[in-house]
C-alpha atoms as a PDB file:
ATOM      1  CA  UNK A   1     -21.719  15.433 -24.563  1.00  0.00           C
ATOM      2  CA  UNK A   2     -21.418  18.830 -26.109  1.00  0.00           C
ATOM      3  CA  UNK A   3     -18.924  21.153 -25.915  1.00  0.00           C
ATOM      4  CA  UNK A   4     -19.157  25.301 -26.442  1.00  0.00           C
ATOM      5  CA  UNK A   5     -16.178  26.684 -28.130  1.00  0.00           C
ATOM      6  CA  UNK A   6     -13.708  28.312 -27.870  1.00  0.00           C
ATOM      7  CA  UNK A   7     -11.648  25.627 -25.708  1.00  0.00           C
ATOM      8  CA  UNK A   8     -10.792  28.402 -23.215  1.00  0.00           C
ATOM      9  CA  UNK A   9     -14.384  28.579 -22.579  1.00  0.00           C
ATOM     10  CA  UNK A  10     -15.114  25.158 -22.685  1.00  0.00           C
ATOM     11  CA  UNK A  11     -17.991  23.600 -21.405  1.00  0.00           C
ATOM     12  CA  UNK A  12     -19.484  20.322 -20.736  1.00  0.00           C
ATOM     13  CA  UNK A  13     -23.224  20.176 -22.156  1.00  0.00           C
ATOM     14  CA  UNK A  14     -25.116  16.952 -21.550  1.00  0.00           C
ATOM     15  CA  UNK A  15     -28.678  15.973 -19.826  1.00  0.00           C
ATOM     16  CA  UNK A  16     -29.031  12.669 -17.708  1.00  0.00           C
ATOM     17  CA  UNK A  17     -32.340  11.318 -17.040  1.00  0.00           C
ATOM     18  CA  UNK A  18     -34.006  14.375 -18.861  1.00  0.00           C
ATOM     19  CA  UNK A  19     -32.361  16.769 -16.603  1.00  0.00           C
ATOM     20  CA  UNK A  20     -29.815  19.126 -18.238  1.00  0.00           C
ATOM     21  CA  UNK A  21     -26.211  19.690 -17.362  1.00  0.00           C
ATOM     22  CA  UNK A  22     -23.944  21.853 -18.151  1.00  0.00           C
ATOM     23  CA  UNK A  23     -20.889  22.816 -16.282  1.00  0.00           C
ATOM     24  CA  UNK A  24     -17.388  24.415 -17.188  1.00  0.00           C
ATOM     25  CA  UNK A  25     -13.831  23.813 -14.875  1.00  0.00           C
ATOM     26  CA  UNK A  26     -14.846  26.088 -12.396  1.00  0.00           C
ATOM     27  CA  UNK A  27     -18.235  25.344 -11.232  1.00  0.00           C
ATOM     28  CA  UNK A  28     -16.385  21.341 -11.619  1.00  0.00           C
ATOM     29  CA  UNK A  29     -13.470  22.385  -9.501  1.00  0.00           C
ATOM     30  CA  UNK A  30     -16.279  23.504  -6.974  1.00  0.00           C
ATOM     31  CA  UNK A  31     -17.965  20.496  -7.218  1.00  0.00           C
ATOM     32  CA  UNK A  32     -15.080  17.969  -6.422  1.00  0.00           C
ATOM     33  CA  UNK A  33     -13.642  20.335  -4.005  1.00  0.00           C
ATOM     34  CA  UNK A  34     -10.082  19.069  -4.494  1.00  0.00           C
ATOM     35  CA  UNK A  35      -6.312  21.388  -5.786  1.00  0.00           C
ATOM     36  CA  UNK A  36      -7.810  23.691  -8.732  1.00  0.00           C
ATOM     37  CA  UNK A  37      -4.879  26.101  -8.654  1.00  0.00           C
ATOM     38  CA  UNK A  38      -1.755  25.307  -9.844  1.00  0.00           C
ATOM     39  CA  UNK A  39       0.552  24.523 -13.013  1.00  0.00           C
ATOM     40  CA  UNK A  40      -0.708  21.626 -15.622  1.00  0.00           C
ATOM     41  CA  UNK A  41       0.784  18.892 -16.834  1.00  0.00           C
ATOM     42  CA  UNK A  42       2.141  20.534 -20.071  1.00  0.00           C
ATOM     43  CA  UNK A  43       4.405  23.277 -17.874  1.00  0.00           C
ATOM     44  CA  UNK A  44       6.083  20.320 -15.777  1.00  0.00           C
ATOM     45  CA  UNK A  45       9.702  20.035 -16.753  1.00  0.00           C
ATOM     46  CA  UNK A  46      11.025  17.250 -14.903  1.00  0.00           C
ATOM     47  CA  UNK A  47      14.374  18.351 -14.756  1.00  0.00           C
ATOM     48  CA  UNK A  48      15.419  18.093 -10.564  1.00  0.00           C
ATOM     49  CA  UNK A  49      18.016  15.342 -10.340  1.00  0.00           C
ATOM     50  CA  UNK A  50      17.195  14.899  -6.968  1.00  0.00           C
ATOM     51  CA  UNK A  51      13.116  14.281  -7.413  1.00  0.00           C
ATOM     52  CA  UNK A  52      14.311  12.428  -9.928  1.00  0.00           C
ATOM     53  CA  UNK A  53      16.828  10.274  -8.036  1.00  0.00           C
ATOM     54  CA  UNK A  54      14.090   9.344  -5.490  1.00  0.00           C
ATOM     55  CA  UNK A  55      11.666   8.584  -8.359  1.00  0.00           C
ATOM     56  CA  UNK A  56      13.521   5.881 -10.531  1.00  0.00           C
ATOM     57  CA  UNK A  57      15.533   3.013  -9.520  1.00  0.00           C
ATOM     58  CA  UNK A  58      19.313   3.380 -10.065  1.00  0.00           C
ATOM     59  CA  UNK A  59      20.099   2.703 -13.092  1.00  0.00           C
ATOM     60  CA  UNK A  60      17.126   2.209 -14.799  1.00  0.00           C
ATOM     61  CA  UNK A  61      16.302   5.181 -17.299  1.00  0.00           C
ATOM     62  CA  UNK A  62      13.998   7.834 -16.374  1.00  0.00           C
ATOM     63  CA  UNK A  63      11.480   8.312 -19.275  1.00  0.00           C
ATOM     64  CA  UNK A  64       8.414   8.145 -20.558  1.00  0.00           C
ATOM     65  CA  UNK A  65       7.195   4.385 -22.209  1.00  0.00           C
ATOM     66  CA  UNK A  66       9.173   2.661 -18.685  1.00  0.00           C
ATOM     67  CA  UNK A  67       8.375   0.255 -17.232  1.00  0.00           C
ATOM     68  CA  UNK A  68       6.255   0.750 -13.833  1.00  0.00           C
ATOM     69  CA  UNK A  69       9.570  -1.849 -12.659  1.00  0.00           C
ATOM     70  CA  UNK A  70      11.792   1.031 -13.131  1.00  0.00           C
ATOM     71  CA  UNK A  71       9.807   3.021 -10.475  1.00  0.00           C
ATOM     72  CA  UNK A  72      10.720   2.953  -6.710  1.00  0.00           C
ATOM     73  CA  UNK A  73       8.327   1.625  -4.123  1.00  0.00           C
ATOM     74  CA  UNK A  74       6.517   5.143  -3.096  1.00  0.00           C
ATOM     75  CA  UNK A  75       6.293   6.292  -6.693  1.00  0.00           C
ATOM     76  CA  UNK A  76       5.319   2.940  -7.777  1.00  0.00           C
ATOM     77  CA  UNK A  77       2.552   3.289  -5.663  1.00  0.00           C
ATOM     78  CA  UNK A  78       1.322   6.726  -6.690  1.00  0.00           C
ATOM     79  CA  UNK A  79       1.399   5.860 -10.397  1.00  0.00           C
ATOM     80  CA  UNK A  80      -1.374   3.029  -9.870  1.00  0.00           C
ATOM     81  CA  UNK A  81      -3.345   4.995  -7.719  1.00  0.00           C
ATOM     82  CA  UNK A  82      -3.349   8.246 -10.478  1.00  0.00           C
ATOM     83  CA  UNK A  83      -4.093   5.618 -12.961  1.00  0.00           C
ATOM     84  CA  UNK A  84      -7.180   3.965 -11.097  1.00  0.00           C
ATOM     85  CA  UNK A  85      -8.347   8.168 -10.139  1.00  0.00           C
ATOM     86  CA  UNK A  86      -6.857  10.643 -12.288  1.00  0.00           C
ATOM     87  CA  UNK A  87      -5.810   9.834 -15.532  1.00  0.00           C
ATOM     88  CA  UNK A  88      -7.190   6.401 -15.860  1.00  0.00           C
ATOM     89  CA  UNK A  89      -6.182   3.844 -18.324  1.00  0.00           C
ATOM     90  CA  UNK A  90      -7.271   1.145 -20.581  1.00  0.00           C
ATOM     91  CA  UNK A  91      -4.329  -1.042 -20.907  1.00  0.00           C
ATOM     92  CA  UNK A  92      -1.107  -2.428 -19.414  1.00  0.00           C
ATOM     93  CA  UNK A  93      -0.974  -0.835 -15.558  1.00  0.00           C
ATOM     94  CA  UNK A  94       2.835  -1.037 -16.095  1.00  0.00           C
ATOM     95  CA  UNK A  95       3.613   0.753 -18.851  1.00  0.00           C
ATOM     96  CA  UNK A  96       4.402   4.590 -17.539  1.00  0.00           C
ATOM     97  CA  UNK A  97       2.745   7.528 -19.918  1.00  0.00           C
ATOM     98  CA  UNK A  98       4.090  10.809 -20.283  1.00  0.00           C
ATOM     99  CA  UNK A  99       1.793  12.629 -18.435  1.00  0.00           C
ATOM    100  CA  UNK A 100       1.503   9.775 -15.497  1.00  0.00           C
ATOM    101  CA  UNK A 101       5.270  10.603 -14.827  1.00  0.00           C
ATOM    102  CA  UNK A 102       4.952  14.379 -15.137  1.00  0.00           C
ATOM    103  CA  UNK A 103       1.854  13.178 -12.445  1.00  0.00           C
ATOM    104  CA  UNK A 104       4.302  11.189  -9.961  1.00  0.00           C
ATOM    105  CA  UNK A 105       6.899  13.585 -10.233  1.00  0.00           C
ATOM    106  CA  UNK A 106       4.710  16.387  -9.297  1.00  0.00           C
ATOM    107  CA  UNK A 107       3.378  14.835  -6.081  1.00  0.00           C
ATOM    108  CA  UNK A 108       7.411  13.758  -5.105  1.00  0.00           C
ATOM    109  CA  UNK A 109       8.316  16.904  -5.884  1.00  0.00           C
ATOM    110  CA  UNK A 110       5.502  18.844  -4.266  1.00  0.00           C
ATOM    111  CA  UNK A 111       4.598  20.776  -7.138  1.00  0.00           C
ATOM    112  CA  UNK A 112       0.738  22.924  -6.658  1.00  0.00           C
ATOM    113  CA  UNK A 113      -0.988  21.523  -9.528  1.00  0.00           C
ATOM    114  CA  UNK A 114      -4.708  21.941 -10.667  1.00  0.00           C
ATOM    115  CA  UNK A 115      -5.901  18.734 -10.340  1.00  0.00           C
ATOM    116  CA  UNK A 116      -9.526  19.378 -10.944  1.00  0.00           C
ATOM    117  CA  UNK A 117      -8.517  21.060 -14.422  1.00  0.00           C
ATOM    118  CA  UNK A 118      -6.680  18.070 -15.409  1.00  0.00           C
ATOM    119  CA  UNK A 119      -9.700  15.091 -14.389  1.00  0.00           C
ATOM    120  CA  UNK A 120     -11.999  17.793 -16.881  1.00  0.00           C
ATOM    121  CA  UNK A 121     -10.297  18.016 -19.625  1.00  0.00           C
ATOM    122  CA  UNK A 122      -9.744  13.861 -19.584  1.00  0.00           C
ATOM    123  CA  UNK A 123     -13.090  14.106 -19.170  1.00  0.00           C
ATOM    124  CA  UNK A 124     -13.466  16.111 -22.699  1.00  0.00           C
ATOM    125  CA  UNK A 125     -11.550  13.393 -24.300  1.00  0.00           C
ATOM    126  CA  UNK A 126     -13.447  10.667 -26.453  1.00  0.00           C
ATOM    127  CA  UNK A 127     -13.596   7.161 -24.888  1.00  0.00           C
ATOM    128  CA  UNK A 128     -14.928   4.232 -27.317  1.00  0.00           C
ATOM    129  CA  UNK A 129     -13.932   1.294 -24.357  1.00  0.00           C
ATOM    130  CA  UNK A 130     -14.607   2.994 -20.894  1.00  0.00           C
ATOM    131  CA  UNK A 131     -15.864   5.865 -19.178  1.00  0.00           C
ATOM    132  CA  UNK A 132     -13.535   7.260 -17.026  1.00  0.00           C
ATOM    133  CA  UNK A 133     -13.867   9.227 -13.510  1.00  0.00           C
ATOM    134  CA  UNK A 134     -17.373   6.974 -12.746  1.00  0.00           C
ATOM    135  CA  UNK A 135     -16.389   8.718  -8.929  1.00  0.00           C
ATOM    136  CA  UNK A 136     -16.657  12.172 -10.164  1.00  0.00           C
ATOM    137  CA  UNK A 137     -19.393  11.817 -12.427  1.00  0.00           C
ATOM    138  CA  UNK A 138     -21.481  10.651  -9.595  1.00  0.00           C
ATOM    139  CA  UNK A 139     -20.509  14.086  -7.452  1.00  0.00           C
ATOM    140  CA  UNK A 140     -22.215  16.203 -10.973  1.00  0.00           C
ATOM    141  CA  UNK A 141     -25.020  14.197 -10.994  1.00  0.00           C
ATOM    142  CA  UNK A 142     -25.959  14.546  -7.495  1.00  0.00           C
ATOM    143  CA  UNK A 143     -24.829  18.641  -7.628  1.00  0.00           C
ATOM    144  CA  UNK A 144     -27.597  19.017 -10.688  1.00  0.00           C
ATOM    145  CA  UNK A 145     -30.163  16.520  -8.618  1.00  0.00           C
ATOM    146  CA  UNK A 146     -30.356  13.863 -10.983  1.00  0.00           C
ATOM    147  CA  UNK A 147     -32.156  10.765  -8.836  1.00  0.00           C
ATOM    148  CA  UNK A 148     -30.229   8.238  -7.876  1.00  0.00           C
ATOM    149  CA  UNK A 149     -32.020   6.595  -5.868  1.00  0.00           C
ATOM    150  CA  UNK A 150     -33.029   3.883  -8.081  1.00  0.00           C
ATOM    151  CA  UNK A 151     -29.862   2.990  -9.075  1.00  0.00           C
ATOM    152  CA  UNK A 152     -27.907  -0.245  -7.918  1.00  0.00           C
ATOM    153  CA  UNK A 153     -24.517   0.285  -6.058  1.00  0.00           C
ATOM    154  CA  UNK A 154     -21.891  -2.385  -7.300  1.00  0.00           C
ATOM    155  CA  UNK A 155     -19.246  -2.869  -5.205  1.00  0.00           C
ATOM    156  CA  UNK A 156     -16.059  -3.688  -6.858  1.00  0.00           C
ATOM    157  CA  UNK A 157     -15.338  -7.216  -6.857  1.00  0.00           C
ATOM    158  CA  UNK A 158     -11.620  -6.478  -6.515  1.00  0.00           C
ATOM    159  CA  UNK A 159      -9.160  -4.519  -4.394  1.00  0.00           C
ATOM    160  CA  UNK A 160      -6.783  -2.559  -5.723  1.00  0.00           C
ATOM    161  CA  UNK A 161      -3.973  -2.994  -3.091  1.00  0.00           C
ATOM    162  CA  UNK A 162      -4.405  -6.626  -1.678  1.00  0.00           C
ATOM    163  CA  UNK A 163      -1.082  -8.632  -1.487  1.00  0.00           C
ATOM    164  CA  UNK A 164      -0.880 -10.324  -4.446  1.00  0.00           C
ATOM    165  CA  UNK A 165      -1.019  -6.936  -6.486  1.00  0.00           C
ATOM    166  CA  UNK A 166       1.864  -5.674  -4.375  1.00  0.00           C
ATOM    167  CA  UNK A 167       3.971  -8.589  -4.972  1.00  0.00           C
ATOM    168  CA  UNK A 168       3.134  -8.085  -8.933  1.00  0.00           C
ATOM    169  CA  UNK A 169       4.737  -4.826  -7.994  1.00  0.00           C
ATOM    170  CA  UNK A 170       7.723  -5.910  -7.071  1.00  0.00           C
ATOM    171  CA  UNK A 171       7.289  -4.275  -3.854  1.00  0.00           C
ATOM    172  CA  UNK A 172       7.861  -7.489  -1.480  1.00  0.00           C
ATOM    173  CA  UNK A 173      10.977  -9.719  -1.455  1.00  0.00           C
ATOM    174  CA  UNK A 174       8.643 -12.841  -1.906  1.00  0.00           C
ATOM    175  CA  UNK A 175       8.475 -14.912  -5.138  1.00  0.00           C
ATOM    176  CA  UNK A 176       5.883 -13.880  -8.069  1.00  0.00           C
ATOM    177  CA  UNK A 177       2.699 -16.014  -8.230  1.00  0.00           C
ATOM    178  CA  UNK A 178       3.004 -18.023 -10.780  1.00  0.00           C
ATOM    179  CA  UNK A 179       0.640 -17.963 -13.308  1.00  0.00           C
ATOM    180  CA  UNK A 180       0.181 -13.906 -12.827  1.00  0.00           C
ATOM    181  CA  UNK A 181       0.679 -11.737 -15.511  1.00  0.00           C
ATOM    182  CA  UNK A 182       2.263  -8.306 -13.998  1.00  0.00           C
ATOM    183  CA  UNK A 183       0.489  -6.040 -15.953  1.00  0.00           C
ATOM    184  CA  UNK A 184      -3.088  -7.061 -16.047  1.00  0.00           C
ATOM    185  CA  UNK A 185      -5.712  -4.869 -16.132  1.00  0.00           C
ATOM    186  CA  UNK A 186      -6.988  -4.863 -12.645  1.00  0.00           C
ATOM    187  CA  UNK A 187      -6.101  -6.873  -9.341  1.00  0.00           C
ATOM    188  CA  UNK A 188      -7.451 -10.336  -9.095  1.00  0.00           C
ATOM    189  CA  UNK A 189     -10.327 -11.035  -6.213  1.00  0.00           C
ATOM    190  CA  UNK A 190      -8.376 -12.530  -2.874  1.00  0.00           C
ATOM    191  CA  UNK A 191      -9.639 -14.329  -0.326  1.00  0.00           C
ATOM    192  CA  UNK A 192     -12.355 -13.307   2.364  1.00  0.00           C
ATOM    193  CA  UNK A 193      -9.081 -12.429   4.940  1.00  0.00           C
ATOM    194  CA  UNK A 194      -7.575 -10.182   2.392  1.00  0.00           C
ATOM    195  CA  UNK A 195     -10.311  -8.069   1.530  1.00  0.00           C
ATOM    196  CA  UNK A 196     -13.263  -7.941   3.915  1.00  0.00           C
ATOM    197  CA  UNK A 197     -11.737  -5.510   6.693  1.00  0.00           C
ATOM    198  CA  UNK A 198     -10.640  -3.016   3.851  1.00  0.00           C
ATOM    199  CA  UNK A 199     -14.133  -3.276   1.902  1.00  0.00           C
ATOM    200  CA  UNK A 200     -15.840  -2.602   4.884  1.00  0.00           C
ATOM    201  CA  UNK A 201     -13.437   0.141   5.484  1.00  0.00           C
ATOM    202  CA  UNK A 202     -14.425   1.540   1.923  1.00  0.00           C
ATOM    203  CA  UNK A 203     -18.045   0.925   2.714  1.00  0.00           C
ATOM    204  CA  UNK A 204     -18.557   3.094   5.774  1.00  0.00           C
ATOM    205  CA  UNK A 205     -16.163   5.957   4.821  1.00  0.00           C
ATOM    206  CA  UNK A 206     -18.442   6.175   1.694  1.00  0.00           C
ATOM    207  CA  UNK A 207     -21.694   6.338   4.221  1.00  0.00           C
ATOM    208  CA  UNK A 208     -20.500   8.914   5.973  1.00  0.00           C
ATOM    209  CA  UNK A 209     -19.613  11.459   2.924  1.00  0.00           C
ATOM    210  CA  UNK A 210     -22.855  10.808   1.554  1.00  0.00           C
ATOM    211  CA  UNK A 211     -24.940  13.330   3.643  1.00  0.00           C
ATOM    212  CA  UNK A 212     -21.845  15.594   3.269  1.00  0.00           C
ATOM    213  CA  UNK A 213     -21.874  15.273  -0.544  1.00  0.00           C
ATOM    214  CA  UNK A 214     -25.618  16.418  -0.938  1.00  0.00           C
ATOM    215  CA  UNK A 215     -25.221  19.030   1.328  1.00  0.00           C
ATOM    216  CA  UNK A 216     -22.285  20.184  -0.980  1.00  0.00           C
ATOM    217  CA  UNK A 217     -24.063  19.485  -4.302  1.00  0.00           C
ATOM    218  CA  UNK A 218     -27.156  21.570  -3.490  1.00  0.00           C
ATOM    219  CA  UNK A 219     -25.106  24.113  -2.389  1.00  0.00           C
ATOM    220  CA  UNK A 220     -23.143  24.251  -5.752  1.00  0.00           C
ATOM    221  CA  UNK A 221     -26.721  23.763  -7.472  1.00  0.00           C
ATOM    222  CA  UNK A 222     -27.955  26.677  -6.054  1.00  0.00           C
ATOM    223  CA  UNK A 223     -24.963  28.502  -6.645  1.00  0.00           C
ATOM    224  CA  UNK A 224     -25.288  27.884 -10.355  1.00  0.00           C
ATOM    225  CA  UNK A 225     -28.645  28.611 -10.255  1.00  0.00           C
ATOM    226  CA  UNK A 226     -27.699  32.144  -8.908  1.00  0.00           C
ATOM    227  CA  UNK A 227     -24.991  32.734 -11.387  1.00  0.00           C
ATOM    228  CA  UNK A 228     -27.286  32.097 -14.453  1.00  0.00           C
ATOM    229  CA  UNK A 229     -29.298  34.976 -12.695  1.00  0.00           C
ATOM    230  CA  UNK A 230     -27.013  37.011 -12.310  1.00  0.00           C
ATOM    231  CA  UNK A 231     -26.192  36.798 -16.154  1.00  0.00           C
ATOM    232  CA  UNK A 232     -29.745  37.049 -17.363  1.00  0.00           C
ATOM    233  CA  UNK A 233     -30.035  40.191 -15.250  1.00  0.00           C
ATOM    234  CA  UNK A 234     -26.718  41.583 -17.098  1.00  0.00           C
ATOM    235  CA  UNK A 235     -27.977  40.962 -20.686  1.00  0.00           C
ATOM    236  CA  UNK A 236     -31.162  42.895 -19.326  1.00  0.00           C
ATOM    237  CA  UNK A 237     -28.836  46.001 -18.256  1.00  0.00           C
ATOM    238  CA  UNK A 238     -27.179  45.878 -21.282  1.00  0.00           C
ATOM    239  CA  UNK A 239     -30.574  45.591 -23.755  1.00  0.00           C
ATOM    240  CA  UNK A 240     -31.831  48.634 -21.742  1.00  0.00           C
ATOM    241  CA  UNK A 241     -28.962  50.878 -22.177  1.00  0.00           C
ATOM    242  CA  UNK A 242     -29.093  50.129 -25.816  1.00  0.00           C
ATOM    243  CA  UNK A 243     -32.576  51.043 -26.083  1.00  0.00           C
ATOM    244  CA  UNK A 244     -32.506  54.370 -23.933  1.00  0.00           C
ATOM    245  CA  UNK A 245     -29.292  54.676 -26.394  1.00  0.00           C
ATOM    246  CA  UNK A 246     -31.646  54.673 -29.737  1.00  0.00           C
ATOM    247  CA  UNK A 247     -34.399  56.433 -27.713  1.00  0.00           C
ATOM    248  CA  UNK A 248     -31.992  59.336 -27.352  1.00  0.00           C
ATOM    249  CA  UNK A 249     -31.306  59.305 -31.098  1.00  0.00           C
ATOM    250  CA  UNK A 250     -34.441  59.656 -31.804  1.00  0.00           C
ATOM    251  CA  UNK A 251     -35.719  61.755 -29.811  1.00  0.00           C
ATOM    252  CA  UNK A 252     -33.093  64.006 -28.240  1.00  0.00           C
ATOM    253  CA  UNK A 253     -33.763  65.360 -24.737  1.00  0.00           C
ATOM    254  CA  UNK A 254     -34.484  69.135 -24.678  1.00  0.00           C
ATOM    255  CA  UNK A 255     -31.519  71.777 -24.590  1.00  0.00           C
ATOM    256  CA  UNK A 256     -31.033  73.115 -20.775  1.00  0.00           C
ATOM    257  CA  UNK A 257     -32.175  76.709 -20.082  1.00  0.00           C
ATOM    258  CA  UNK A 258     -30.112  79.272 -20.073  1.00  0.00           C
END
């Protein structure tokens, strides 16, 4: 990917399967149809001691480099699902960045923040071991009508909330498995019981956005397609005032009657 300068004007430039894309936070925001208004990350102060107090376990310091142990049950939860969606990660699931607290304490403390702003520009960023937001990508692909029809759907083999990841949480009173490291990368596969009723879940609720996610896409599509338009027309206003300009220079229109 490409990407047009300055960053205020920032655009993703890229072509998949031949078929060029290009796209900048808005017409993305658009796309994903999630929060695009709001504060980012970088204005957050987390300074509430009461958002605060029903973030961290008492106690425990509240700062950035904790351990996902330090967090309380809810927040505990919201930090692996921003880190599996939002602002994924490559490593240790336990270990609590900067910006996935400023993340958990903006949903506890109800904070509007542009969302869709922040999964672009992590999207800008250079990955060497993953590519992050696979979820999203898929909605820009099918918005610019790249065929994907041929492609193979791989369901994950894991699910992110079955019970052995919650006790690896910390978030049950039973004893740790043994053998389980608590901050591997992803959840282990569980049993049939565990997982079929929620991958079947998963399954159908992903059938039924499908039709609504092309309908959305070419929508979008053909709302880009009308924007670019709408520019071209613009630069050809502009180009003929500047000739009928120069035309007037040179030859001056006649002097009224008197």
């Amino acid at each position: 990917m490409t990407f047009s300068t300055p960053p205020s004007l920032r655009a993703i430039d890229t072509s998949v399967k031949n078929i060029p894309i290009k796209f900048n936070p808005t017409i993305f925001r658009n796309m994903l149809i999630i929060p695009s208004i709001g504060t980012s990350l970088s204005h957050i102060t987390m300074d509430n001691p009461g958002v605060i107090e029903n973030i961290i376990i008492r106690g425990r310091k509240f700062k950035p480099g904790m351990s996902a142990n330090s967090l309380q049950p809810l927040p505990r939860i919201i930090a692996r699902i921003f880190s599996y969606n939002i602002i994924p990660k490559t490593g240790s699931y336990t270990y609590i960045s900067n910006d996935l607290l400023k993340c958990v304490y903006a949903v506890m403390a109800g904070l509007d923040v542009n969302w869709a702003r922040i999964v672009y520009d992590n999207l800008c960023k250079p990955c060497t071991t993953h590519l992050p937001h696979g979820n999203f990508l898929t909605r820009v692909f099918t918005a610019f009508n790249v065929p994907l029809n041929t492609e193979v759907e791989k369901l994950p083999l894991a699910v992110i909330f079955d019970k052995k990841a919650i006790k690896r949480m910390g978030l049950t009173s039973e004893e740790p498995i043994l053998g389980e490291e608590e901050d591997e990368h992803i959840a282990d596969p569980t049993s049939e019981d565990d997982t079929v009723d929620y991958a079947d879940l998963i399954h159908q609720v992903q059938n039924l956005s499908t039709t609504q996610d092309r309908l959305v896409a070419s929508h979008y599509v053909m709302q880009h397609q009308l924007s670019n338009i709408r520019e071209n027309q613009s630069e050809m206003m502009r180009y003929q005032a500047e000739m009928m300009h120069r035309f007037n220079q040179q030859f001056p229109p006649p002097p009224p009657p008197q």
